[in-house]
Every structure is written in C-alpha cells, then in structure tokens.
C-alpha atoms as a PDB file:
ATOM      1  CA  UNK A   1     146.065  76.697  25.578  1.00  0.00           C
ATOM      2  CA  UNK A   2     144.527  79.771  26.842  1.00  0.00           C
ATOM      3  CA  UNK A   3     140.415  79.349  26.649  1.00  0.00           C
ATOM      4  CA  UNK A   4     138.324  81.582  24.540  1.00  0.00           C
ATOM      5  CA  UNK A   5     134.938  82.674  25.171  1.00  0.00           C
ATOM      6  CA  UNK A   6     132.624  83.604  22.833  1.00  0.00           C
ATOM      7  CA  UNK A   7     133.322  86.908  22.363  1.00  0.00           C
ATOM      8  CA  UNK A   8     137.292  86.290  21.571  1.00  0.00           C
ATOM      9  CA  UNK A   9     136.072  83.754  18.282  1.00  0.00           C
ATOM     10  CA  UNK A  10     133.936  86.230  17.336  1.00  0.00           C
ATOM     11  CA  UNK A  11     137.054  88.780  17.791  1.00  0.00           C
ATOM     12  CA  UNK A  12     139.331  85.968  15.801  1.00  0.00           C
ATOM     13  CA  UNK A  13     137.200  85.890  13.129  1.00  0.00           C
ATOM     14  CA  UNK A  14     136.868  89.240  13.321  1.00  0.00           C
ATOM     15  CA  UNK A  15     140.513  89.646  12.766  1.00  0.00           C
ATOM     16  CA  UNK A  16     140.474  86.718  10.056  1.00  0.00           C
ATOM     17  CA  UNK A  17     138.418  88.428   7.575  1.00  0.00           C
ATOM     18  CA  UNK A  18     140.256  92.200   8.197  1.00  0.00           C
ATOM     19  CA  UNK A  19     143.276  89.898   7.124  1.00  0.00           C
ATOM     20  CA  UNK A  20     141.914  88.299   4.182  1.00  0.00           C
ATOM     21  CA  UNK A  21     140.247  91.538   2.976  1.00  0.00           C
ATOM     22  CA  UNK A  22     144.008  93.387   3.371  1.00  0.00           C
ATOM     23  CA  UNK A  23     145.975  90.606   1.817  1.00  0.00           C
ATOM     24  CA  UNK A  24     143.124  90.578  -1.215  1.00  0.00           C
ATOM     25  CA  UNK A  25     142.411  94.051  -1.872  1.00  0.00           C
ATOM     26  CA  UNK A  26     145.966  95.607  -0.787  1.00  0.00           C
ATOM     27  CA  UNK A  27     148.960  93.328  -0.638  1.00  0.00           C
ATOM     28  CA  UNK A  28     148.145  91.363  -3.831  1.00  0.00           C
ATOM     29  CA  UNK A  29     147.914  94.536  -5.939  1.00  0.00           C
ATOM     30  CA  UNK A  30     151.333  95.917  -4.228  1.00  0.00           C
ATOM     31  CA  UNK A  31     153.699  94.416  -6.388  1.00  0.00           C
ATOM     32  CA  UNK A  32     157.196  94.690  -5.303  1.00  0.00           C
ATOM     33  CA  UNK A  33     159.679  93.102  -8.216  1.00  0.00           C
ATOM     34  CA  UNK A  34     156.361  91.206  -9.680  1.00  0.00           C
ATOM     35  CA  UNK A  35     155.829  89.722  -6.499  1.00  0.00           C
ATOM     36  CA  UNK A  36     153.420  90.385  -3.320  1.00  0.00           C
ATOM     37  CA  UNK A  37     153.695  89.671  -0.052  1.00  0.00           C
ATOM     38  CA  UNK A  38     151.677  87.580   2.218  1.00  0.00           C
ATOM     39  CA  UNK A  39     150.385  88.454   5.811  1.00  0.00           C
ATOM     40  CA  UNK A  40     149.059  85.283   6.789  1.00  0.00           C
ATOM     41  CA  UNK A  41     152.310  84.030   8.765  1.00  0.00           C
ATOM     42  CA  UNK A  42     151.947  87.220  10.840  1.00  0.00           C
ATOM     43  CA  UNK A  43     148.413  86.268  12.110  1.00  0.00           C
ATOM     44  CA  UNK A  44     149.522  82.920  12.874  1.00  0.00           C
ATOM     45  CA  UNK A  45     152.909  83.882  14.751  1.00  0.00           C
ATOM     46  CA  UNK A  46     150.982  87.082  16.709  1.00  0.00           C
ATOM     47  CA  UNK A  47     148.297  83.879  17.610  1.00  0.00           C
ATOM     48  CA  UNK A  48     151.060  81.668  18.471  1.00  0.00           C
ATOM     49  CA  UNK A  49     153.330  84.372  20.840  1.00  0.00           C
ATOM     50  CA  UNK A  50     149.681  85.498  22.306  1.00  0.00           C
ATOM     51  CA  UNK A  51     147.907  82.082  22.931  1.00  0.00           C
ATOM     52  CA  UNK A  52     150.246  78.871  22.346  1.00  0.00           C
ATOM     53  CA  UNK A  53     150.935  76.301  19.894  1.00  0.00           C
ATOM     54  CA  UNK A  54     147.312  75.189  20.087  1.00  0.00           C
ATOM     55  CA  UNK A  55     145.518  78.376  19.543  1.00  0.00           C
ATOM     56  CA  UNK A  56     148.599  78.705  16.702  1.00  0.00           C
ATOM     57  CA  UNK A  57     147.575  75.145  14.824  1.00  0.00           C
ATOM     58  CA  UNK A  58     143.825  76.356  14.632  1.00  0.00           C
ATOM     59  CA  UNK A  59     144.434  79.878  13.678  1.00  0.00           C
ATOM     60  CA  UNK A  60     147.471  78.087  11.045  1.00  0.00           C
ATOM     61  CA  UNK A  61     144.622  76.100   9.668  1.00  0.00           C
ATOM     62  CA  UNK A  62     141.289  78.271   9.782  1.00  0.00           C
ATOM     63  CA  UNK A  63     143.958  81.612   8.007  1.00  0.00           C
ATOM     64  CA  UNK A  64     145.570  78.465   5.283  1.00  0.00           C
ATOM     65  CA  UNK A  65     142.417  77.437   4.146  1.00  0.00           C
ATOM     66  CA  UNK A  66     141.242  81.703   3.764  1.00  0.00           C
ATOM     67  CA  UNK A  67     144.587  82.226   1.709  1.00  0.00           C
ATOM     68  CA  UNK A  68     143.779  78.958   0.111  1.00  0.00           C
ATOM     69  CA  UNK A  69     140.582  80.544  -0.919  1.00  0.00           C
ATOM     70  CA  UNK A  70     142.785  83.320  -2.482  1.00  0.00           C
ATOM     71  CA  UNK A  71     145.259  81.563  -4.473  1.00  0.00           C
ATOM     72  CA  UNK A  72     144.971  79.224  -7.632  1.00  0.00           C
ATOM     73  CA  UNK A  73     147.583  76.679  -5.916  1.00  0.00           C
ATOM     74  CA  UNK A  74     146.845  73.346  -4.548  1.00  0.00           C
ATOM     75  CA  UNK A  75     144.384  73.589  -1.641  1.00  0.00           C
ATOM     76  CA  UNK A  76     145.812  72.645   1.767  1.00  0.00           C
ATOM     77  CA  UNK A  77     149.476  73.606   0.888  1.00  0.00           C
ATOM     78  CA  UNK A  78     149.046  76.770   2.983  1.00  0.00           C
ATOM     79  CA  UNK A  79     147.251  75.306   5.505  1.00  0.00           C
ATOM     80  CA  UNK A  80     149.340  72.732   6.221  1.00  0.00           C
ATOM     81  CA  UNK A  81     152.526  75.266   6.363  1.00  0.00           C
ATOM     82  CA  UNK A  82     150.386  77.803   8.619  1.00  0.00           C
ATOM     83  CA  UNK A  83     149.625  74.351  11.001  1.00  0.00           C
ATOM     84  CA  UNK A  84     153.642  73.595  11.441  1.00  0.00           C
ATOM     85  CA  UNK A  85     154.449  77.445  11.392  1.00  0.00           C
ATOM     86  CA  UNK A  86     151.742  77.679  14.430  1.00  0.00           C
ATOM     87  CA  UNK A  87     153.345  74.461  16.692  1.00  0.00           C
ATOM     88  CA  UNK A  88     156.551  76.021  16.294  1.00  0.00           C
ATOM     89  CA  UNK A  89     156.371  79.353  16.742  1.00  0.00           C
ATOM     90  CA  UNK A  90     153.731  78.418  20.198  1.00  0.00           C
ATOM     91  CA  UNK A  91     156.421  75.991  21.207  1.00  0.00           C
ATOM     92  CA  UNK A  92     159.879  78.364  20.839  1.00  0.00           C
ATOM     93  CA  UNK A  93     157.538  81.754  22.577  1.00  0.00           C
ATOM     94  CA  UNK A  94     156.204  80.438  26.016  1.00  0.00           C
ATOM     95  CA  UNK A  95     152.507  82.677  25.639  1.00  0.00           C
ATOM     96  CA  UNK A  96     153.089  83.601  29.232  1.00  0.00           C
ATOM     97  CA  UNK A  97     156.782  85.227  28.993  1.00  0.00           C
ATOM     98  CA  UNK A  98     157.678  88.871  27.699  1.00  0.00           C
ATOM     99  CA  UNK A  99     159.406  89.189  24.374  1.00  0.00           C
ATOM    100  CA  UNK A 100     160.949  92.688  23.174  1.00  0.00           C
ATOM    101  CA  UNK A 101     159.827  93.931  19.647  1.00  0.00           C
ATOM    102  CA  UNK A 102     163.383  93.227  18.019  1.00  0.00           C
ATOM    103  CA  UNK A 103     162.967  89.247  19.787  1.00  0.00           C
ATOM    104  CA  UNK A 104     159.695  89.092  17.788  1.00  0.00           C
ATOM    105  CA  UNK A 105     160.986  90.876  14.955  1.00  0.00           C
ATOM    106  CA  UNK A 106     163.326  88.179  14.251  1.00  0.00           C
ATOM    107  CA  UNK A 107     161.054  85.441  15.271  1.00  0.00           C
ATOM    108  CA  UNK A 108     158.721  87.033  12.777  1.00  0.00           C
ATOM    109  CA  UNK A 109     161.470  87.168  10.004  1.00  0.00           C
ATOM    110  CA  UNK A 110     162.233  83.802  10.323  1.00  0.00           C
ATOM    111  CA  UNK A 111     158.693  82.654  10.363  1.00  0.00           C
ATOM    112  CA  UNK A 112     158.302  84.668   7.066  1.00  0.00           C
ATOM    113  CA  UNK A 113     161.415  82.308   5.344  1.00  0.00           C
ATOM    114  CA  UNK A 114     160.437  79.398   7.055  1.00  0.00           C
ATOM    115  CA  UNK A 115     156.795  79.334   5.921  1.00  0.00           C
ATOM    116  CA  UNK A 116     157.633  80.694   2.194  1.00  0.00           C
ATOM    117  CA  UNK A 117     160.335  78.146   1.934  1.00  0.00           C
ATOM    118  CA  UNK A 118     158.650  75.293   2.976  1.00  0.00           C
ATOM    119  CA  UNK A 119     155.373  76.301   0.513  1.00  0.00           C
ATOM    120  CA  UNK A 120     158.012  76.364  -2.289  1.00  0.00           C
ATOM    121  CA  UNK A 121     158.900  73.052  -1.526  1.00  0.00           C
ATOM    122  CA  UNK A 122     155.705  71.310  -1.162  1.00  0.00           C
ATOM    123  CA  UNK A 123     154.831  73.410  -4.163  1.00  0.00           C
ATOM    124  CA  UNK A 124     157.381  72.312  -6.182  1.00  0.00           C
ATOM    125  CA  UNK A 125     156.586  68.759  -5.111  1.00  0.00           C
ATOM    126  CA  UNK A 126     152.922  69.155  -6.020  1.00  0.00           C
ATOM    127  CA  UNK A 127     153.717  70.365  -9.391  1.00  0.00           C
ATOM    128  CA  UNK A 128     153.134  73.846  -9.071  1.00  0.00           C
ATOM    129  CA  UNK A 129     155.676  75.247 -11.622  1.00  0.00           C
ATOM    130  CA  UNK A 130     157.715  78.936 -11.022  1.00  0.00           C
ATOM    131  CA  UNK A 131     158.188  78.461  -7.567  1.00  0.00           C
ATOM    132  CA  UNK A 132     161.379  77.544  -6.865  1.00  0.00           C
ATOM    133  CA  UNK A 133     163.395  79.784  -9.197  1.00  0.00           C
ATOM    134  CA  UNK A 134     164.942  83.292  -8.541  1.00  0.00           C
ATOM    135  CA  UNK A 135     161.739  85.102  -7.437  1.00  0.00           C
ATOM    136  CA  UNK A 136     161.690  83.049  -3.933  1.00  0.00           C
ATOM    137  CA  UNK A 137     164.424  85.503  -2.629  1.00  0.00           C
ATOM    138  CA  UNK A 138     162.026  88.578  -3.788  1.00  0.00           C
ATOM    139  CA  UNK A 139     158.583  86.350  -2.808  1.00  0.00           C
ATOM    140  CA  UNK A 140     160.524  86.422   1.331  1.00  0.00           C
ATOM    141  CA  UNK A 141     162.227  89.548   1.082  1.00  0.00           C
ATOM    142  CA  UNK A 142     158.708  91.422   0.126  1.00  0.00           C
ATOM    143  CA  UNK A 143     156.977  89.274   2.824  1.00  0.00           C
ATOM    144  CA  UNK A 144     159.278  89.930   5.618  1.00  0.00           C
ATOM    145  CA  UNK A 145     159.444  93.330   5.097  1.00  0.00           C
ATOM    146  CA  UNK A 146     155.288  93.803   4.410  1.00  0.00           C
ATOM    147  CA  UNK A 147     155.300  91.472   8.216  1.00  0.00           C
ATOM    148  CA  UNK A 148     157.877  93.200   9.731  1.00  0.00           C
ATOM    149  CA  UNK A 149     155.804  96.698   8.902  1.00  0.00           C
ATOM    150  CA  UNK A 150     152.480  95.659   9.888  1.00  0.00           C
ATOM    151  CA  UNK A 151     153.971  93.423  13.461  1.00  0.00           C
ATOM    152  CA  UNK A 152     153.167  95.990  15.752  1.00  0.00           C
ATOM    153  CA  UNK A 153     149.299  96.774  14.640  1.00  0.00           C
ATOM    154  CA  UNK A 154     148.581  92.836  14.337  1.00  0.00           C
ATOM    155  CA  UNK A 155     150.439  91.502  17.863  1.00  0.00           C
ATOM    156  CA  UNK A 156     148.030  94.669  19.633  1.00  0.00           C
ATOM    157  CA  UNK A 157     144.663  93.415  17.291  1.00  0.00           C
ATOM    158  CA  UNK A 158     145.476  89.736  18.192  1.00  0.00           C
ATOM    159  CA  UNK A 159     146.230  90.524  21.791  1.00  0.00           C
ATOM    160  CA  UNK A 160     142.760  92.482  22.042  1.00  0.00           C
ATOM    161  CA  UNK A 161     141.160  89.311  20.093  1.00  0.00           C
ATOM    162  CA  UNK A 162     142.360  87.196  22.682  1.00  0.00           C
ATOM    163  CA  UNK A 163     142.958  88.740  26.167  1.00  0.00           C
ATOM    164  CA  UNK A 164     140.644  92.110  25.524  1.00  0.00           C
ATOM    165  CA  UNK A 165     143.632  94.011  26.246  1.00  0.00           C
ATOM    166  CA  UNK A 166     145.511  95.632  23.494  1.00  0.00           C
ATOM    167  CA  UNK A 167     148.710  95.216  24.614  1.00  0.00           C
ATOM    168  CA  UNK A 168     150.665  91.706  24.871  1.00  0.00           C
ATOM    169  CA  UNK A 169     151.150  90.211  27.866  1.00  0.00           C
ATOM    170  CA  UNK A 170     148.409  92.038  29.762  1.00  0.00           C
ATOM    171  CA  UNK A 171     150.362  95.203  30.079  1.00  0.00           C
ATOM    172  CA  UNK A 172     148.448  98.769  29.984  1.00  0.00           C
ATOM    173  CA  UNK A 173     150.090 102.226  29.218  1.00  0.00           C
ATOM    174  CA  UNK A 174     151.945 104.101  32.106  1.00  0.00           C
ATOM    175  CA  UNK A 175     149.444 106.446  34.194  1.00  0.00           C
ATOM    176  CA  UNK A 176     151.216 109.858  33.673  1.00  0.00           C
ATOM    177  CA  UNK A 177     150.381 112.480  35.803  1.00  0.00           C
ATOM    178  CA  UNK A 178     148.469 114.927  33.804  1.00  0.00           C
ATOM    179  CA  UNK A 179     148.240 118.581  34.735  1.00  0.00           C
ATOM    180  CA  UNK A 180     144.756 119.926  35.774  1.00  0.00           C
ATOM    181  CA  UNK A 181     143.817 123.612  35.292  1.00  0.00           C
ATOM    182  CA  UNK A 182     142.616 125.647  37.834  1.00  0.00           C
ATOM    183  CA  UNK A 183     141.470 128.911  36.315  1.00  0.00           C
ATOM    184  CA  UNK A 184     144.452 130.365  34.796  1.00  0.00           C
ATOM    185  CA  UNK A 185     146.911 128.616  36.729  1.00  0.00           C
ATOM    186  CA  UNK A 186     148.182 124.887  36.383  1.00  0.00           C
ATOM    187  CA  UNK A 187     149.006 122.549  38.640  1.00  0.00           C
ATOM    188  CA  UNK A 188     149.689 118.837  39.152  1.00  0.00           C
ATOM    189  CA  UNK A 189     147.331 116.534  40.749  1.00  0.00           C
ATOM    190  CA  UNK A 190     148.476 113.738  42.822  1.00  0.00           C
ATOM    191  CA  UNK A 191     144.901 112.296  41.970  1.00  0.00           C
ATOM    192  CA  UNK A 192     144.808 112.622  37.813  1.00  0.00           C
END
C-alpha cells in the first residue's frame, strides 16, 4: 500500500465529502427511468487503480458507511460491497502499471454491475423488498453510464489526493514549445 501523509487524508476526505455532496444533491435528484445512479464505486475503483487493494478496502469502507448515511437500507450493506469491490479491483490493477482509459473504462463498467449486483443480493437477503425486479437493469445501466461520464475528473482528483499529481501514474502534460514574441515578430524558443 502506498503511504499517506497527512496532507493526502486530509485530500481523501476532501474528496469523500465532494462525493457525498454530488451523489446527495445531484445524482439522487437525476432520475433516469425512476432510478439514480450511484458514484460511490467510482471513488473506490479510482482509489483502488491509484493506491492498491488496501488503500481500496479503507476508502470501500469509510465511502459505504457515507452512502450508508444516505440511504434508508440496511447499514453496512454498502460498505461491505465497497470493501470486496476495493480488494478486487486493487488486486486485478497493479497501482504501479499504466492502464489506457478504455482498460479502465471497462474495469469501471464492470465494477458498476458487480457492486450493484451483489447489493441486490445481499439486499434481497436482508429483506429489503424492490430490489431484485426489473429496475436492476435500469439501477446499472444509469450507474455505469453516470461512472463512465464522471471517470476521467475522479481518477485525476484521486490521483492528486494521493500522489499530488493530477495525472495517474505520475505522468505530467507534454512541454510544448510555445512561441515567444519579440516585438512584432514571433519566434520559437528552444528555452520556453
């Protein structure tokens, strides 16, 4: 597991309560087919790729119990899906390999089913009626699609959470040579 300082929990939980506050005041109300997506698999699986399945079982945990917080369901149900969503998803993406966005794409989309499937399950074995029926298809399709939208922004807030840079992997934008302007007259500068 990669360490963190002070400064990246503060960062974490940072990013935490920017994620509750969107899936409470903005993913909730978007209803898509009477259902609404859910954004805390993303933060665990950008965690997970980022940091390893450790990082990935604490963030799975810490973001279950906020959506917990959210939802009139059995407490812990979340939690404990977020936990085994953050093993695996540490475990399958080695933190210190490169992934291209249509790897994690997929990886993201299967996270989404995996974690929504599972909750249905546990739900339905808990006693929490309406789960399983015919809005499960709608309840993944809206939450891989809300994921798949907002993978980009998250992977780059996580990654500058965790490693201060906010790019995965460490990387940093191409130094383009930029023209300089000399009076009227432009010219490139080795030295830009």
């Amino acid at each position: 597991m990669k360490s963190m300082n002070l400064a990246s929990s503060f960062k974490m939980v940072f990013v935490l309560l920017v994620a509750v506050i969107i899936q409470d005041c903005f993913i909730d109300v978007i209803k898509i087919q009477n259902v609404h997506g859910d954004i805390f698999p993303l933060i665990v699986f950008c965690t997970a790729v980022v940091a390893g399945s450790e990082l990935g079982i604490i963030i799975g945990f810490v973001a279950g119990l906020g959506a917990d917080l959210l939802q009139p369901t059995p407490f812990g149900i979340t939690a404990l899906v977020l936990v085994f969503l953050g093993y695996g998803i540490g475990e399958i993406f080695n933190s210190s390999s490169k992934y291209s966005w249509f790897a994690l794409g997929g990886g993201l989309s299967l996270a989404c089913v995996f974690s929504e499937v599972v909750w249905a399950l546990l739900g339905d074995l808990l006693g929490v009626s309406d789960i399983l029926n015919g809005r499960l298809i709608s309840i993944v399709a809206v939450t891989v699609a809300i994921n798949l939208l907002l993978l980009i922004p998250f992977m780059r807030l996580i990654s500058w959470s965790l490693t201060g840079t906010s790019f995965p992997w460490g990387g940093t934008r191409s130094k383009r040579r930029r023209p300089v302007t000399v009076g009227l007259a432009e010219r490139s500068d080795a030295n830009a």
